[in-house]
Protein backbone atom coordinates (compact mmCIF):
# COMPACT_ATOMS: atom_id res chain seq x y z
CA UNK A 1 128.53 4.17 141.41
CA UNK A 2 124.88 2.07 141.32
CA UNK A 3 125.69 -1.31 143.35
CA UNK A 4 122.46 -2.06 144.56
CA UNK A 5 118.99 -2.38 142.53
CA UNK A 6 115.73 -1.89 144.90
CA UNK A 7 112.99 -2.38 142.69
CA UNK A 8 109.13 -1.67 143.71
CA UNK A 9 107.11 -4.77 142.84
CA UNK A 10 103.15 -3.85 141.66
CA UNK A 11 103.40 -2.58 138.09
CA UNK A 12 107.35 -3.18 137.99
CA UNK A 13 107.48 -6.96 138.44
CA UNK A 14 104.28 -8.25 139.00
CA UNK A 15 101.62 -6.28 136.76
CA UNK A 16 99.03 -5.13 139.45
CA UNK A 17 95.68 -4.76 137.37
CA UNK A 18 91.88 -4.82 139.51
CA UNK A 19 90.13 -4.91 135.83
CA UNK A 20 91.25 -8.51 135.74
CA UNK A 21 89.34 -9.85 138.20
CA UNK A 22 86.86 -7.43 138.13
CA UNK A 23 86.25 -8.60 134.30
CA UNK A 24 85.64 -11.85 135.68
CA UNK A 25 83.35 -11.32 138.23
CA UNK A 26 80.71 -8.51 137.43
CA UNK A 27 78.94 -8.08 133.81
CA UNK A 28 78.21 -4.72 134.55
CA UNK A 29 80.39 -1.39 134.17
CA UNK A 30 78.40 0.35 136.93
CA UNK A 31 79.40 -2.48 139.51
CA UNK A 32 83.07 -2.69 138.27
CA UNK A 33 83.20 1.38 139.03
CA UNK A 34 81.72 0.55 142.41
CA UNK A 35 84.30 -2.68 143.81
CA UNK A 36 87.10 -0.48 142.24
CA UNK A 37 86.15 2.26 143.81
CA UNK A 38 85.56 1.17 147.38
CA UNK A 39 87.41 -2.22 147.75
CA UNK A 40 90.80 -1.37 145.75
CA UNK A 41 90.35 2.70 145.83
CA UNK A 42 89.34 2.30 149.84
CA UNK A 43 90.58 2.77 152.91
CA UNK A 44 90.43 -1.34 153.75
CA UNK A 45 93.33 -1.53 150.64
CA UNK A 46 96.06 1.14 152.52
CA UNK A 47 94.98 -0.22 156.09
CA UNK A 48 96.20 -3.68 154.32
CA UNK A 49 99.27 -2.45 152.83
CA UNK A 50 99.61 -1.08 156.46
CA UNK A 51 99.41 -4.70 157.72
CA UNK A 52 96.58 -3.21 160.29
CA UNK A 53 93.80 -5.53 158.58
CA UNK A 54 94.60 -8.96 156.54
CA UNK A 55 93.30 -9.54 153.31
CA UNK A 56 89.96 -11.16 154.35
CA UNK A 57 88.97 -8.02 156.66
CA UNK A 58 88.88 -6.12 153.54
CA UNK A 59 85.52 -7.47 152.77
CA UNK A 60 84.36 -6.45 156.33
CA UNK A 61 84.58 -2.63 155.78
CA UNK A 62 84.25 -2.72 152.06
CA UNK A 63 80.54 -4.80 152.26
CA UNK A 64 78.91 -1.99 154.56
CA UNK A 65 79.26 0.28 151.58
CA UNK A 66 78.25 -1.63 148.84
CA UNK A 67 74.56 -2.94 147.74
CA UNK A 68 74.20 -6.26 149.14
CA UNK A 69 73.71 -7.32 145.59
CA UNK A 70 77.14 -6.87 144.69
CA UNK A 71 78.76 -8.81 148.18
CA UNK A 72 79.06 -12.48 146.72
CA UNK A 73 81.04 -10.69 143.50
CA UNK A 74 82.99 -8.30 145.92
CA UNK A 75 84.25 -11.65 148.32
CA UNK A 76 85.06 -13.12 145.09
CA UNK A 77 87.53 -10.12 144.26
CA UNK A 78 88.76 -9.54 148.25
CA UNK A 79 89.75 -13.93 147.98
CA UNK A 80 90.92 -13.93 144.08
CA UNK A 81 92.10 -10.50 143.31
CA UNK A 82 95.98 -11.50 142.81
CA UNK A 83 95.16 -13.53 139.72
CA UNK A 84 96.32 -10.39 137.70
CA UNK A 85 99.85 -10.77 139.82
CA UNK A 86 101.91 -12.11 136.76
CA UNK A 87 104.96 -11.03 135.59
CA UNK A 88 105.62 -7.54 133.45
CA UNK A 89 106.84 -8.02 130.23
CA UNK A 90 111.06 -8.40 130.59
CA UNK A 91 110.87 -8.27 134.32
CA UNK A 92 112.77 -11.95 134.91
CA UNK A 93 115.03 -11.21 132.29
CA UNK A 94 115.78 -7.72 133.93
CA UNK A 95 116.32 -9.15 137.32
CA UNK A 96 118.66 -12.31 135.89
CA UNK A 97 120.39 -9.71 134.16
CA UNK A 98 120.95 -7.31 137.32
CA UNK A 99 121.91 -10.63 139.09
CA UNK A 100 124.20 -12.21 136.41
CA UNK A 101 126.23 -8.44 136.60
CA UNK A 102 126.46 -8.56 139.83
CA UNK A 103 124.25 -5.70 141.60
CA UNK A 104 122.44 -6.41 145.06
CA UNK A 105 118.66 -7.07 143.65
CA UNK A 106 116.07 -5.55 146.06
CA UNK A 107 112.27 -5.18 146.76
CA UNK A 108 110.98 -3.08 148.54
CA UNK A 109 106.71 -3.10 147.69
CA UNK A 110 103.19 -1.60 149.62
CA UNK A 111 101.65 -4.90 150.17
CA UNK A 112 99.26 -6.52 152.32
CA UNK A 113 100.41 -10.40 153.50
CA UNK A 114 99.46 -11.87 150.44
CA UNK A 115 102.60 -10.86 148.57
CA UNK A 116 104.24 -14.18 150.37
CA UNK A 117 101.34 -15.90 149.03
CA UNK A 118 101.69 -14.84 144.96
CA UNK A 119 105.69 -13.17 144.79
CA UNK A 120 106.92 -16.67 145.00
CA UNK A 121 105.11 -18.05 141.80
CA UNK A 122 107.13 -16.04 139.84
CA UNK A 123 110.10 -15.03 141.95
CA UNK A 124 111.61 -16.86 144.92
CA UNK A 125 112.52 -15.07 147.77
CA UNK A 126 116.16 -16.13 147.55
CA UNK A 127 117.02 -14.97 144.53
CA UNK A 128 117.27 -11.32 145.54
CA UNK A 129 119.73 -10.21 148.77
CA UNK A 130 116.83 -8.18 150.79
CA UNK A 131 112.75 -7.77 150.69
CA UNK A 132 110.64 -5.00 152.91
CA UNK A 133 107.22 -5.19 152.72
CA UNK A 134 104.83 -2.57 154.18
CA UNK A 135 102.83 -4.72 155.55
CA UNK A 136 105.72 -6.27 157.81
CA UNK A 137 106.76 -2.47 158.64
CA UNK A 138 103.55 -0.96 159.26
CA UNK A 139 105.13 1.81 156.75
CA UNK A 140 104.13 2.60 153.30
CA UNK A 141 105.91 4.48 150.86
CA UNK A 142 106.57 7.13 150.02
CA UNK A 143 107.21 7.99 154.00
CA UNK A 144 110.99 8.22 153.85
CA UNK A 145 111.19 6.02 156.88
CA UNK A 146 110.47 2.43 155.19
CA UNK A 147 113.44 3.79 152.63
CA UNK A 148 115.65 4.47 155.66
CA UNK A 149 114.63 0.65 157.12
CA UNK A 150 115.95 -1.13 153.90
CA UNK A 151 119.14 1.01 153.92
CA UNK A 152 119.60 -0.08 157.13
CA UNK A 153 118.74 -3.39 157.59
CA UNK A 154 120.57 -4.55 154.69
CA UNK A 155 124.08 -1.55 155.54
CA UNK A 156 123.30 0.14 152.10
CA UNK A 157 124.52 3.20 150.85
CA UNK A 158 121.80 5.49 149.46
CA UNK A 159 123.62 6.85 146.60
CA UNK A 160 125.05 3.54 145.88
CA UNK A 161 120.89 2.14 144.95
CA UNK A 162 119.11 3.10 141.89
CA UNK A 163 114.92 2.55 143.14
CA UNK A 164 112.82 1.76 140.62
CA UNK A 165 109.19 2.55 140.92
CA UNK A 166 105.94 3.27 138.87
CA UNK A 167 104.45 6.01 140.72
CA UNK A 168 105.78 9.58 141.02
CA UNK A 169 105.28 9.85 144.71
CA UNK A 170 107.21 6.72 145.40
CA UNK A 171 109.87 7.76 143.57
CA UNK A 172 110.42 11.26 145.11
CA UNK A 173 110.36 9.09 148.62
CA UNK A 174 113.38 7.38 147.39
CA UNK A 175 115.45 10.20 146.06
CA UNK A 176 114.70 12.01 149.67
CA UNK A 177 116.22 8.99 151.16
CA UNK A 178 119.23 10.03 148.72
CA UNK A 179 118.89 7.37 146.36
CA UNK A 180 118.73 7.49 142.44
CA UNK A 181 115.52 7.09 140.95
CA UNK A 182 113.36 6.27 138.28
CA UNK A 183 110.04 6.03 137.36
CA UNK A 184 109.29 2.53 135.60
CA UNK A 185 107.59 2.92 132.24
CA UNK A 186 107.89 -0.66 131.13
CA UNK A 187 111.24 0.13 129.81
CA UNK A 188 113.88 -1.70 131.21
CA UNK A 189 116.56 -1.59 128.09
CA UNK A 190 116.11 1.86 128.38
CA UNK A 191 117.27 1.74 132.63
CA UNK A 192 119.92 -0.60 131.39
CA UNK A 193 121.28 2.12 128.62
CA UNK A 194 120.66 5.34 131.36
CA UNK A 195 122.60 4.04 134.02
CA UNK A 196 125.22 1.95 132.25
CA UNK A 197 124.02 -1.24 134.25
């Protein structure tokens, strides 16, 4: 029987999308290609998620590889990037539903520090029973081991927790953890109707 809910929270709750602020910021397509490639496709983006770097180091290792031309535009995207962090389509609804029925609500997200900075906006920290962050764990997913932290830090059953996720690889973490899992496709009356919640 599902008691618990752990639900990721880039592209799940909060819809993570670079092309918003890189729409803002550069003109050109060439330059998007380049700050998406090397500031949210490098290695500065995981080492954040890692919580080895904070957000503002980013620019650090992401300026040495970029034309100097593009650095004003790329510490405009390293300082603003979380304006796309706003809510997926049903996600409050989904999680006042879960709450109203009664299921432990969970998140467990790869993030750097800044998720304390925009999760709140849209979703207080007390309204759900348990958060893990990567960047608090040094852990990212889909290493089974931040799955294993939540379970334990919170005395959760793995088969009692349905993890819902976006990505493939995160999802296959959670079900080696022995959870149920699903991968998100923007369809939460469809994850209400599967698993009778």
């Amino acid at each position: 029987m599902i008691r618990n809910i752990i639900l990721d929270m880039g592209n799940v709750l909060l819809d993570y999308n670079p092309n918003v602020i890189l729409d803002e910021v550069f003109d050109n397509e060439a330059d998007k290609k380049i700050i998406l490639n090397e500031l949210f496709g490098g290695p500065e983006w995981e080492q954040g998620d890692l919580g080895l770097i904070n957000n503002s180091q980013r620019y650090d290792g992401v300026s040495r590889r970029v034309p100097e031309r593009l650095h004003k535009g790329l510490k405009r995207c390293v300082e603003e990037w979380d304006i796309c962090m706003v809510p997926v389509d049903g996600a409050k609804e989904f999680c006042g539903y879960i709450r109203q029925r009664g299921y432990g609500m969970y998140v467990l997200s790869n993030a750097c520090s800044m998720f304390y900075k925009y999760f709140p906006r849209y979703f207080p920290l007390e309204d759900f029973d348990g958060i893990v962050v990567s960047s608090d764990e040094h852990i990212v997913k889909p290493d089974r081991r931040i799955y294993d932290i939540l379970l334990d830090r919170y005395g959760l059953r793995a088969e009692e927790c349905l993890f819902i996720d976006d990505r493939n690889n995160n999802v296959e973490g959670a079900e080696s953890a022995g959870m149920r899992a699903h991968r998100f496709c923007n369809d939460f009356n469809f994850i209400i109707e599967k698993y009778g919640l």
